[in-house]
C-alpha atoms as a PDB file:
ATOM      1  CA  UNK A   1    -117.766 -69.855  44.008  1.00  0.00           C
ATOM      2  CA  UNK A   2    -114.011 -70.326  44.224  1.00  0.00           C
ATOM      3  CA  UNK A   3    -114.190 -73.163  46.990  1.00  0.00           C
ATOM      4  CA  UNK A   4    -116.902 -75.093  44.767  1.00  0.00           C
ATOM      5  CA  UNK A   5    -114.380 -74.838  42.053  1.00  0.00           C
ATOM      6  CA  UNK A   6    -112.244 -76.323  44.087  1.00  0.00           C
ATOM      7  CA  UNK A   7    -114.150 -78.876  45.407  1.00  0.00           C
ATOM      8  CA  UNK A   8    -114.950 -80.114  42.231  1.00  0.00           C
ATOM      9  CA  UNK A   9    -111.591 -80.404  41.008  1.00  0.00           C
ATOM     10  CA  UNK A  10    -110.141 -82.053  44.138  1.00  0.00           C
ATOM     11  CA  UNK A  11    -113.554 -84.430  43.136  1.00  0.00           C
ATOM     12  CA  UNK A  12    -112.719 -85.113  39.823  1.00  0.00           C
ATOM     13  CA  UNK A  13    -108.918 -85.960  40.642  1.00  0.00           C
ATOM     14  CA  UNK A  14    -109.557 -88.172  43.115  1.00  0.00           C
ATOM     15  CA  UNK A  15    -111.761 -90.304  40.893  1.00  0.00           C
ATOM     16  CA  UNK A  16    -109.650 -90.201  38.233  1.00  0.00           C
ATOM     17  CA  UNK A  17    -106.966 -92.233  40.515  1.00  0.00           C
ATOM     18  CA  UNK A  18    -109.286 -94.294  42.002  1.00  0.00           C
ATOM     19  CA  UNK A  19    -110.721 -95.260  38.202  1.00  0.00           C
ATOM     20  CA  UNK A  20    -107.256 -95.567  36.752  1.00  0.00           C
ATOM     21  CA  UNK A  21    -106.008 -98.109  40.189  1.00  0.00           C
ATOM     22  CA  UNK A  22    -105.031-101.499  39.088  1.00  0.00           C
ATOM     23  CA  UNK A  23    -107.384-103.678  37.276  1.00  0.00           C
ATOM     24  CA  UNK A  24    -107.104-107.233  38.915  1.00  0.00           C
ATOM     25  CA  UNK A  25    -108.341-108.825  35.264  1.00  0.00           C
ATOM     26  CA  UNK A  26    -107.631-112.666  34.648  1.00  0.00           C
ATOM     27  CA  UNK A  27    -105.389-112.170  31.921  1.00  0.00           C
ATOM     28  CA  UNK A  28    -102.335-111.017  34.431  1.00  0.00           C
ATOM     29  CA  UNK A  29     -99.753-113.597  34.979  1.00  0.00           C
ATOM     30  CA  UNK A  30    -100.684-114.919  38.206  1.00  0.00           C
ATOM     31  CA  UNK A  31     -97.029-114.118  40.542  1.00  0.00           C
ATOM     32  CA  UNK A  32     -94.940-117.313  41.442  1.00  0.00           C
ATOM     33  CA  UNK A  33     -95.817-119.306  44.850  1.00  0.00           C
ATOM     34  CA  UNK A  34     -93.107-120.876  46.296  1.00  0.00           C
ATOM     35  CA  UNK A  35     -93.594-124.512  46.556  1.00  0.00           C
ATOM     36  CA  UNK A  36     -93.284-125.584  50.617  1.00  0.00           C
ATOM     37  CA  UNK A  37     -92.400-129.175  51.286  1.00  0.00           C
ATOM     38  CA  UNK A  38     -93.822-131.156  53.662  1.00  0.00           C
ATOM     39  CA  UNK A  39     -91.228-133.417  56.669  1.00  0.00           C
ATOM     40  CA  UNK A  40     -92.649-136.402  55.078  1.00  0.00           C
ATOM     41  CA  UNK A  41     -91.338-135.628  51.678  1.00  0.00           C
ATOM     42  CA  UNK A  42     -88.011-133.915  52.810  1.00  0.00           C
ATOM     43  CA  UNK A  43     -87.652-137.629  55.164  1.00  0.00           C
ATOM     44  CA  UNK A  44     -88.391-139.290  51.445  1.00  0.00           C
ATOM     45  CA  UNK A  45     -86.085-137.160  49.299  1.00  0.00           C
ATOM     46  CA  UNK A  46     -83.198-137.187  52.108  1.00  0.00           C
ATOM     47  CA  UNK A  47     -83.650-141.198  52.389  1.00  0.00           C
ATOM     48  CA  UNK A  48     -83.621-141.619  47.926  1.00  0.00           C
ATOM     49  CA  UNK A  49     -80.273-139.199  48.372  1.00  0.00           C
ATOM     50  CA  UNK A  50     -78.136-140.769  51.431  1.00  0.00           C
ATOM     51  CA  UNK A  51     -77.326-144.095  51.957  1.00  0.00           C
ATOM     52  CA  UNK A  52     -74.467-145.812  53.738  1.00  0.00           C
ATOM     53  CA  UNK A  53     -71.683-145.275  50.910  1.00  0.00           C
ATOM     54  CA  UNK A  54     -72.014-141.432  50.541  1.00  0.00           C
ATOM     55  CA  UNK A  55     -73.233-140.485  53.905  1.00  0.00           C
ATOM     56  CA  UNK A  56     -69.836-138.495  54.906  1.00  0.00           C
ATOM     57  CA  UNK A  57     -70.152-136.820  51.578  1.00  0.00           C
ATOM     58  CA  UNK A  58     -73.622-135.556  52.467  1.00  0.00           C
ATOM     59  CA  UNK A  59     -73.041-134.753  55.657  1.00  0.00           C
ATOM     60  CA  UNK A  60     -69.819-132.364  54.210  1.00  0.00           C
ATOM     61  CA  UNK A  61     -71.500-130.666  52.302  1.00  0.00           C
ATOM     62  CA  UNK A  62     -74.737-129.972  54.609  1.00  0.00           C
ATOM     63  CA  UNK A  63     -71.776-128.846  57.179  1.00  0.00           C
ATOM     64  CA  UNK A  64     -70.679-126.366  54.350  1.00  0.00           C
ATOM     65  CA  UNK A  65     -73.999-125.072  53.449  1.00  0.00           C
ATOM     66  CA  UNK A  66     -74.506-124.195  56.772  1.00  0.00           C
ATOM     67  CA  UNK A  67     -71.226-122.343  57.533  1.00  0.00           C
ATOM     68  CA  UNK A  68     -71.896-120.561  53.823  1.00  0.00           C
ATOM     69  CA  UNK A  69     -75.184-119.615  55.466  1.00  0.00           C
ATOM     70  CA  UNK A  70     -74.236-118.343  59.019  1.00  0.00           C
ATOM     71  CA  UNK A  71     -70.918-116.380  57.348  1.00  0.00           C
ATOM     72  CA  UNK A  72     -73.592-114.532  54.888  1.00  0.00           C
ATOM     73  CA  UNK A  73     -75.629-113.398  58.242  1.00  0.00           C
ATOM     74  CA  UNK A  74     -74.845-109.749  59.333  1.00  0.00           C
END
């Protein structure tokens, strides 16, 4: 009698979690996707951005970017 008890407890709490999961509804925001560029377009942004007169500029600060990035690395 004891272990039916039981058994119907342990039932009845596992439904109740698996009832009260999430709810994957419409109305939720839908979470942020990262945008991913293609070469093509990085080739077309980096060609609109450098040009003969501020080339050294853009190459300093690519230079520093990367030395930011590699001193941040454990």
């Amino acid at each position: 009698m004891l272990r039916k008890v039981l058994i119907i407890i342990a039932l009845a709490t596992i439904s109740f979690f698996y009832f009260s999961g999430c709810d994957n509804s419409s109305g939720d925001a839908e979470p942020d996707q990262e945008v991913i560029k293609t070469m093509a377009e990085y080739e077309a942004e980096a060609e609109a951005q450098i040009n003969e007169e501020n080339m050294a500029e853009e190459l300093e600060k690519i230079e520093k970017a990367l030395e930011q990035e590699i001193s941040e690395e454990p």
